[in-house]
Protein backbone atom coordinates (compact mmCIF):
# COMPACT_ATOMS: atom_id res chain seq x y z
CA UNK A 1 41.01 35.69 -4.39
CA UNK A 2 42.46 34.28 -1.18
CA UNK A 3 41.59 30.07 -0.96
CA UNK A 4 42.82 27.80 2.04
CA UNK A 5 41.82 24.43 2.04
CA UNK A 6 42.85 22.33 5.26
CA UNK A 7 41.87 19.20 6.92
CA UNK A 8 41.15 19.78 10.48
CA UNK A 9 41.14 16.80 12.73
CA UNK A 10 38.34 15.80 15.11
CA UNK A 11 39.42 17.54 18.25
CA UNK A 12 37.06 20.20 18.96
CA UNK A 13 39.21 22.26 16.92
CA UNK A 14 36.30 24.63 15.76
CA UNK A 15 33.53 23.29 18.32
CA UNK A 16 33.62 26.03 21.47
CA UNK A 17 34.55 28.98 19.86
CA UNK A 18 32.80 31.44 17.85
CA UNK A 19 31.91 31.96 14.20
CA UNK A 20 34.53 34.78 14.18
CA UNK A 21 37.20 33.15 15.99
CA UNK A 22 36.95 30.19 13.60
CA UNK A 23 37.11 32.37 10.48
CA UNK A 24 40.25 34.84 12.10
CA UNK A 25 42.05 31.27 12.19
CA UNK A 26 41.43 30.91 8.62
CA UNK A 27 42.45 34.49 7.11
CA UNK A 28 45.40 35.36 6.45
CA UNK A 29 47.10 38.41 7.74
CA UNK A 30 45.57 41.83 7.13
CA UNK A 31 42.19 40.44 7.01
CA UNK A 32 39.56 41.38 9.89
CA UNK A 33 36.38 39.90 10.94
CA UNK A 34 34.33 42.23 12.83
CA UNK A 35 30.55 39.97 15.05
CA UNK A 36 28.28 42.37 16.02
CA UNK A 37 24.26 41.59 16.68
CA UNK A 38 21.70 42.60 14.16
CA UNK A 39 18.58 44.31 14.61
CA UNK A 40 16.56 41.16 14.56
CA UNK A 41 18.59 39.48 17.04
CA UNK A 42 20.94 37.26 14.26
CA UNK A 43 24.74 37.57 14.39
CA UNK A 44 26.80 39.69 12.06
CA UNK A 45 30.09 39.48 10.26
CA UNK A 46 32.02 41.78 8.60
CA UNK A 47 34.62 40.32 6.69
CA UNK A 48 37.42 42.92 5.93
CA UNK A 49 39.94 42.76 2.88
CA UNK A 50 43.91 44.85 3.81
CA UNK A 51 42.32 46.93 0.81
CA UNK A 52 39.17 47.73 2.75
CA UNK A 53 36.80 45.96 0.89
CA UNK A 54 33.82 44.51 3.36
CA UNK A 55 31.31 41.82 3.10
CA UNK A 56 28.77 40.91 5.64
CA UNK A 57 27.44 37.39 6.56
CA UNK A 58 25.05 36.51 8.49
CA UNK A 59 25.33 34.02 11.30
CA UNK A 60 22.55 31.51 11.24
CA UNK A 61 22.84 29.15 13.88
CA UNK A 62 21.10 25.97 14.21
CA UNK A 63 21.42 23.06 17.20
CA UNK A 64 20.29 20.53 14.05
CA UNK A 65 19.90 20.44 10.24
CA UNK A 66 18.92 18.06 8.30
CA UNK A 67 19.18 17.37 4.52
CA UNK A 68 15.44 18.30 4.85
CA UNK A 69 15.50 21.40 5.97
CA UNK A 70 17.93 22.71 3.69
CA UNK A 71 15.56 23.80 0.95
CA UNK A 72 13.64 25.60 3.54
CA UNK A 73 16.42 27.62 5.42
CA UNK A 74 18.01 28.86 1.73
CA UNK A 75 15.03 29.94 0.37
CA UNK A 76 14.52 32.27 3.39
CA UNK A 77 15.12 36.21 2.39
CA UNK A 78 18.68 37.01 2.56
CA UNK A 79 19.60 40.74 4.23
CA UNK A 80 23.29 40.67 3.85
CA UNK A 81 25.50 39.62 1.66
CA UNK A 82 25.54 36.24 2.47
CA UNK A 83 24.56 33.57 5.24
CA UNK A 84 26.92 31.71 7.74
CA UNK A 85 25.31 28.50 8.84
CA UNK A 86 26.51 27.30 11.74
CA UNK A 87 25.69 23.82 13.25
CA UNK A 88 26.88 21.63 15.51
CA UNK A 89 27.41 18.69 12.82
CA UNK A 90 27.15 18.82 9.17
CA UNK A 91 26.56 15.51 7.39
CA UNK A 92 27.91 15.23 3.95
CA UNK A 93 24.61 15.33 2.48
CA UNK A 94 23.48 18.27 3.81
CA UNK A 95 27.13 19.75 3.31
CA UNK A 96 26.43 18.61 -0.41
CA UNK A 97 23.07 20.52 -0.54
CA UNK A 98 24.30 23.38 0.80
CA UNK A 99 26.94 23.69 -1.78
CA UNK A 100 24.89 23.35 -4.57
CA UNK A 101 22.89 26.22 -3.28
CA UNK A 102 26.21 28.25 -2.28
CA UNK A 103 25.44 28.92 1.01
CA UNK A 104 28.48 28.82 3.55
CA UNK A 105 28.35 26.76 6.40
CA UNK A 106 30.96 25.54 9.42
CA UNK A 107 30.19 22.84 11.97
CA UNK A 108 31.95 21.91 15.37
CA UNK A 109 33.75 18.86 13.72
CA UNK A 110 36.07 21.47 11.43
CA UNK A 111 33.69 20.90 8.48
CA UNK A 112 33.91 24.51 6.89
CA UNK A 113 33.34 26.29 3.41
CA UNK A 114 32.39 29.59 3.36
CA UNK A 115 32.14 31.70 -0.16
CA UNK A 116 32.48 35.46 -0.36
CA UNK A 117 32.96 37.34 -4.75
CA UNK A 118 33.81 40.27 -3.31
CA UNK A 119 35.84 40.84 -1.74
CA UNK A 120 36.68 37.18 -3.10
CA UNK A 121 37.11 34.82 -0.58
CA UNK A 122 37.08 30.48 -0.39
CA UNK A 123 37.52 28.93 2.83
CA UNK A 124 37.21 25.48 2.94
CA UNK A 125 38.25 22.60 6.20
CA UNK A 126 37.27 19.26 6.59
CA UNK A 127 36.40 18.10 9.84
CA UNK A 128 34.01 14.84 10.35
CA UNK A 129 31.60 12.44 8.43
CA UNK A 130 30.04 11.31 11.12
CA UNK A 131 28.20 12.78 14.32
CA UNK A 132 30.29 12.64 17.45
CA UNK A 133 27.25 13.00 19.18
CA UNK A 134 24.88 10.77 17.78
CA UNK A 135 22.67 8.85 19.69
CA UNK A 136 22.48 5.20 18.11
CA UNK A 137 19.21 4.54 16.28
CA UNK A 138 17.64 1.65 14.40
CA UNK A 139 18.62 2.65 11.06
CA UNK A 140 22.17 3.93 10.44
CA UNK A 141 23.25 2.27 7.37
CA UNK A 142 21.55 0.83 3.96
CA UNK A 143 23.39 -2.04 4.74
CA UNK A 144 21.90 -5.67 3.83
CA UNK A 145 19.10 -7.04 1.49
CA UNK A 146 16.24 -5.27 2.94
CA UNK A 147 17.25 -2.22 2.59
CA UNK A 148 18.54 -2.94 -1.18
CA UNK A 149 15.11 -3.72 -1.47
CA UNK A 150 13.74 -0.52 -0.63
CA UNK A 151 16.33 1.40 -2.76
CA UNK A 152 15.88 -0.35 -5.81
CA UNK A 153 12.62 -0.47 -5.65
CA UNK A 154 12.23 3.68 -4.82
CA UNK A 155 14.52 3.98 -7.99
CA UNK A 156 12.48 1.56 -10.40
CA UNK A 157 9.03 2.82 -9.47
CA UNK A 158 7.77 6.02 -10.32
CA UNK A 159 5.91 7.90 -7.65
CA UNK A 160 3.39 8.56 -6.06
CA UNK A 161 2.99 5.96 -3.54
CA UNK A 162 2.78 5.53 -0.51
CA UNK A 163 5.02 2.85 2.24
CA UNK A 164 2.25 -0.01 2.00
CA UNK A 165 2.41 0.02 -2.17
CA UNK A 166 5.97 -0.01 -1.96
CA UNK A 167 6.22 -2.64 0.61
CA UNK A 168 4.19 -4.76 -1.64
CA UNK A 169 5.64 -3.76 -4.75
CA UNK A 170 9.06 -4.71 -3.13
CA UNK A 171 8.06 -7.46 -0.97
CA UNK A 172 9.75 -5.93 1.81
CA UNK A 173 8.23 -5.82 5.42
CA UNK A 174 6.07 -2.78 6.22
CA UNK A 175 8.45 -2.21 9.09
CA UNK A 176 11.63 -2.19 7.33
CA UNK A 177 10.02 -0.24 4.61
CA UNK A 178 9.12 2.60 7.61
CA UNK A 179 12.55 2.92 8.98
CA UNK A 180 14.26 3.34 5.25
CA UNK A 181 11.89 5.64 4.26
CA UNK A 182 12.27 7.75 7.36
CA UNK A 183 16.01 7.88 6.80
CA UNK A 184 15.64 8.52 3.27
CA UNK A 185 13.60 11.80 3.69
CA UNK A 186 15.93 12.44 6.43
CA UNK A 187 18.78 12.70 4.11
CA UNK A 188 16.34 14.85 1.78
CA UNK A 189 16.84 11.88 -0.72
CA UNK A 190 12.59 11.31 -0.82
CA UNK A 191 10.43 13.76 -0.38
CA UNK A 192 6.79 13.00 0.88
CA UNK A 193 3.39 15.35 1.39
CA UNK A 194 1.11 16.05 4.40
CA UNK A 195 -0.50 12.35 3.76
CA UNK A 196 3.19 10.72 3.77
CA UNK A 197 3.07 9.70 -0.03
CA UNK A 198 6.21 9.38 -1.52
CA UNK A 199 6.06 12.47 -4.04
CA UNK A 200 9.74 12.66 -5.69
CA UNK A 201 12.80 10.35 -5.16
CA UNK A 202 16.46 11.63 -5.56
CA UNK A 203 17.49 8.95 -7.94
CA UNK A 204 20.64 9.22 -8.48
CA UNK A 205 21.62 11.11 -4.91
CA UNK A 206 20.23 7.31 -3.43
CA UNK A 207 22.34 5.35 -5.57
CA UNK A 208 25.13 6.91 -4.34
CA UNK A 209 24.07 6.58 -0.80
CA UNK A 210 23.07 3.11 -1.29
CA UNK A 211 26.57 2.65 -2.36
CA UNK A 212 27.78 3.92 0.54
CA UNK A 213 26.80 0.45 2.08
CA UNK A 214 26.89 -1.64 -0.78
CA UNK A 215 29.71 -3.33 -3.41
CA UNK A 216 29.14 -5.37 -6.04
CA UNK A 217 32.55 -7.59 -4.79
CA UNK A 218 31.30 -7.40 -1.43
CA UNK A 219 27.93 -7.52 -1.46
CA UNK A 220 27.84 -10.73 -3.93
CA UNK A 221 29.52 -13.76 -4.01
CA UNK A 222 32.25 -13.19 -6.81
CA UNK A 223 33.82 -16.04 -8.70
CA UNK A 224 36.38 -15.28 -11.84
CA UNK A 225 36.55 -16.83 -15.37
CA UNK A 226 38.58 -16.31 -18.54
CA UNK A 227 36.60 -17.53 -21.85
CA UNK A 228 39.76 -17.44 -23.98
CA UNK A 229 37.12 -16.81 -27.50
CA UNK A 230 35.77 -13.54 -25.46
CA UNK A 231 32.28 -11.78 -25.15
CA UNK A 232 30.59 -13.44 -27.92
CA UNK A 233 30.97 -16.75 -26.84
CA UNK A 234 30.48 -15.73 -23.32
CA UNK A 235 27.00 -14.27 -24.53
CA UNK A 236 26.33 -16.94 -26.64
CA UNK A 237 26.42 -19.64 -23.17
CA UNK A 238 25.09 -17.22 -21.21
CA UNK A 239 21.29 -16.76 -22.57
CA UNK A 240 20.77 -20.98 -22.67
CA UNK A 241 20.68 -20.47 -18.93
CA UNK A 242 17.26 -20.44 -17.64
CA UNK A 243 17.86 -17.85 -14.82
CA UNK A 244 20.82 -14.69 -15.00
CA UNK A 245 21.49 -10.98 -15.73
CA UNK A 246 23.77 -9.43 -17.36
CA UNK A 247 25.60 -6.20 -15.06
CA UNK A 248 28.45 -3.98 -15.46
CA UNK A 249 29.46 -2.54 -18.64
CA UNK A 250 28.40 -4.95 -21.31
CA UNK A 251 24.66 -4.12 -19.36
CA UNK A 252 25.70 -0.62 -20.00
CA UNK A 253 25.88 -0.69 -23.78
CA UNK A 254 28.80 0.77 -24.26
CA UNK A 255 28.00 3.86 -22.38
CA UNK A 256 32.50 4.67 -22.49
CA UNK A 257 33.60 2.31 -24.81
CA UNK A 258 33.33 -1.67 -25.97
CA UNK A 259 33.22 -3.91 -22.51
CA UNK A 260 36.25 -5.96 -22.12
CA UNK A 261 34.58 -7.80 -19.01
CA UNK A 262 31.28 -9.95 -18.85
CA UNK A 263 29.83 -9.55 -15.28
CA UNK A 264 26.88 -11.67 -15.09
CA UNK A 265 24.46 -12.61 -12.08
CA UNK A 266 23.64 -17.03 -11.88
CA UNK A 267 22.11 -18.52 -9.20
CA UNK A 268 25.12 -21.51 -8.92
CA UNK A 269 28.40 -19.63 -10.39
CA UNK A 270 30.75 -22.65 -9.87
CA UNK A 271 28.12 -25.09 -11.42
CA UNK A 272 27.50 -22.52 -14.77
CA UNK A 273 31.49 -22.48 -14.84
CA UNK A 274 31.94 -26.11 -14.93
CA UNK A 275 28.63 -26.61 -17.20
CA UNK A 276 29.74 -23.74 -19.68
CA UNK A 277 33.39 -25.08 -19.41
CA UNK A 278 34.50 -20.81 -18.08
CA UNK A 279 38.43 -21.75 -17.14
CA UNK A 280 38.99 -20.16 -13.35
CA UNK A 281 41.25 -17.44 -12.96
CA UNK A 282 42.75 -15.47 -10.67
CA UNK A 283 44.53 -12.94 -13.51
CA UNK A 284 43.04 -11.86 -17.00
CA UNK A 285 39.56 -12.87 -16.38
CA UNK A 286 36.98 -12.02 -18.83
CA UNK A 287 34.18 -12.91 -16.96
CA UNK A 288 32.90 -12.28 -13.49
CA UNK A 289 29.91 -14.70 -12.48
CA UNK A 290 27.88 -13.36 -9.28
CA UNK A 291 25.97 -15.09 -6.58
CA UNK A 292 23.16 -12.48 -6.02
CA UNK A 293 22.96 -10.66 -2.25
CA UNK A 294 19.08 -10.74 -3.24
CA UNK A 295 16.90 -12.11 -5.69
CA UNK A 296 16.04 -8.72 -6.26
CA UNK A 297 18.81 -8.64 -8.90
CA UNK A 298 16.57 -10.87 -11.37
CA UNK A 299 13.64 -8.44 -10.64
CA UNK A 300 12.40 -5.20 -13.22
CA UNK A 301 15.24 -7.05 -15.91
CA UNK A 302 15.78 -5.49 -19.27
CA UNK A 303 16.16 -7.11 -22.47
CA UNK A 304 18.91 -5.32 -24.75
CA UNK A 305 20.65 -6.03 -28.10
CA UNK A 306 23.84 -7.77 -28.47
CA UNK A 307 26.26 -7.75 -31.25
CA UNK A 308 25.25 -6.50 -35.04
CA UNK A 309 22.17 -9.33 -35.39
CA UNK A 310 18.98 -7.43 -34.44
CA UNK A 311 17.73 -10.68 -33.03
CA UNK A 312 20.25 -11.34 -30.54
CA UNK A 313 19.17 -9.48 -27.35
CA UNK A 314 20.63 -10.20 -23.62
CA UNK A 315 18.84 -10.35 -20.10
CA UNK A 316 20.11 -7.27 -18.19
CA UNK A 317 19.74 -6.02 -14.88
CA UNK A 318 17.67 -3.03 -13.76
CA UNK A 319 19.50 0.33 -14.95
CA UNK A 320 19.85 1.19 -11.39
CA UNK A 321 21.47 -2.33 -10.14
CA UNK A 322 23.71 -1.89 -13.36
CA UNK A 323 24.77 1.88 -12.05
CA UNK A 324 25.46 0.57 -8.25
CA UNK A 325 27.75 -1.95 -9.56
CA UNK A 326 29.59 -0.10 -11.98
CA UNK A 327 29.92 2.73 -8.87
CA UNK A 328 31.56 -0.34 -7.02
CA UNK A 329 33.58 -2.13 -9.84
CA UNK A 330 37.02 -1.49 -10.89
CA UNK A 331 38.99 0.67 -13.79
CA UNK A 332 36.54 2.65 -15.31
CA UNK A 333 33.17 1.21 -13.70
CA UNK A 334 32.80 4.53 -12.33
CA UNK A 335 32.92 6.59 -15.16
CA UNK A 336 30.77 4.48 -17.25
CA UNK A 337 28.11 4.96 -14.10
CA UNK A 338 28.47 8.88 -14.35
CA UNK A 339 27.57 8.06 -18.23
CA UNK A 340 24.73 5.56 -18.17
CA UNK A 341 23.13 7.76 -15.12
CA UNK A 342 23.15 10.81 -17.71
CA UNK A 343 21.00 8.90 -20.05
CA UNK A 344 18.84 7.83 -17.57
CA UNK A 345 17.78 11.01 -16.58
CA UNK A 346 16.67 11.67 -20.28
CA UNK A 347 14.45 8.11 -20.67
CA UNK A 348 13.06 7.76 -16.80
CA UNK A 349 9.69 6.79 -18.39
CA UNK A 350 11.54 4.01 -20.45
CA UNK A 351 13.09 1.83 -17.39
CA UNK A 352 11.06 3.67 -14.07
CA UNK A 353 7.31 1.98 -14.00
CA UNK A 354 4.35 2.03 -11.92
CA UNK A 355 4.28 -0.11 -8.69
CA UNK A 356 1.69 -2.73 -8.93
CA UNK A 357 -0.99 -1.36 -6.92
């Protein structure tokens, strides 16, 4: 099996020439790639091993793709051995999709993977992230509180729905609601019928996405503690308070192993500090305290269990604010995401609810 991985920088290095030209770059010597046109019009390639072993792709080419319309153009009848997409400008969602359905694809930015078994092949270049080309529009980014909004609420409620439920169930302007919504399904992240109804949402996929924009340093204001008698005691102050939510891996319940940092949302963290006598720290803190982006944080809360007395339960964040911050946090935040997202999946009817119609 012949792999070559390269990074390819934003030049134009693929973007002009052909399908075959591009590939005859990539293989090494002894290899052939023979374009010729089909009988219904679509470009050909034979891709031919020094032992004489063949496979043929076909070139589908494309002046725009979308997440979207990935679905769509792989479940199309394949003639060959394989397809070729070939596009312009791959975004790494749709590069992502198209992966996970193992069809190769190449773009004018260098972004490249193409997948042959036999005779085995694995060609894979990076090129951009980001369209060259791109005409600025409204909504680029999931950056700022509105568009939290709209994510957290399309991963809290289950659908259906359509914008105006979710708008109310969210609080979020009808507007602002539109122009997420339209780059969700976009990005094939939501998926929505003939009467625009939200049908499905990509949980998980839109966390990740939302992340993109979002950090739970960044995003909030973050002030750090050290309670020198650890979590208990933390948790002990903590649920006098009238108003917080627990985040991060004590909201996690241990999805890796025990938390060794309390990271808690308050509406004044330098006024809990000082009232719950938290020493500040810029080095062995045991406790983060959070000035919420959004209010939203406090919204669709869980109560879980603390410690071995069945009685003693914390306020906790939404499972899917708890996941974007331990995407975002440091050490092993990330891993215990990947964890607490895999139990997710199996209780969806235990934290997702109705919107309020």
């Amino acid at each position: 099996m012949f792999r070559m991985v390269r990074n390819i920088e934003l030049n134009g290095t693929v973007g002009g020439r052909s399908a075959a030209d591009a590939l005859r770059r990539r293989l090494p010597a002894g290899w052939t790639v023979e374009p010729r046109t089909g009988s219904d019009g679509n470009d050909l390639l034979t891709l031919r091993s020094p032992d004489g072993r063949s496979a043929k792709l076909t070139v589908v080419s494309r002046k725009r793709v979308l997440p979207r319309d990935i679905a769509h153009l792989v479940a199309q009848p394949e003639r060959s051995q394989g397809r070729l997409l070939k596009v312009p400008f791959l975004s790494p969602r749709a590069r992502d999709l198209l992966a996970r359905a193992n069809t190769s694809y190449m773009d004018d930015t260098g972004n490249l993977r193409v997948v042959v078994s036999d005779p085995a092949v694995f060609l894979e270049g990076r090129g951009a992230d980001r369209d060259p080309q791109k005409q600025p529009r409204p909504l680029r980014s999931l950056k700022g509180t509105a568009a939290a909004r709209v994510v957290r609420a399309l991963c809290d409620f289950l659908p259906p729905y359509g914008v105006r439920t979710l708008a109310e169930s969210s609080s979020t302007p009808l507007g602002t609601i539109s122009r997420v919504v339209t780059l969700l399904e976009e990005e094939a992240l939501i998926t929505r019928d003939e009467k625009k109804q939200i049908t499905a949402v990509e949980w998980p996929a839109l966390i990740e996405r939302w992340v993109a924009d979002y950090s739970v340093t960044r995003s909030n204001v973050m002030r750090s503690y050290l309670e020198p008698r650890g979590l208990g005691a933390v948790v002990s102050k903590i649920v006098k308070l009238s108003r917080y939510a627990f985040t991060g891996s004590l909201a996690a319940q241990g999805a890796v192993a025990p938390a060794r940092l309390a990271m808690i949302y308050v509406d004044d963290a330098e006024r809990v500090a000082r009232d719950l006598q938290f020493t500040p720290t810029d080095a062995g803190a045991n406790v983060w305290l959070l000035e919420p982006f959004d209010n939203v944080v406090f919204e669709r809360t869980q109560s879980l269990p603390f410690g071995p007395e069945p009685q003693t339960s914390i306020v906790a964040a939404s499972p899917s604010q708890v996941v974007a911050d331990l995407m975002t946090s440091p050490g092993r935040g990330p891993q215990e995401a990947d964890a607490l997202v895999e139990r997710m999946k199996g209780t969806e009817h235990a934290w997702r609810r109705k919107p309020r119609p």
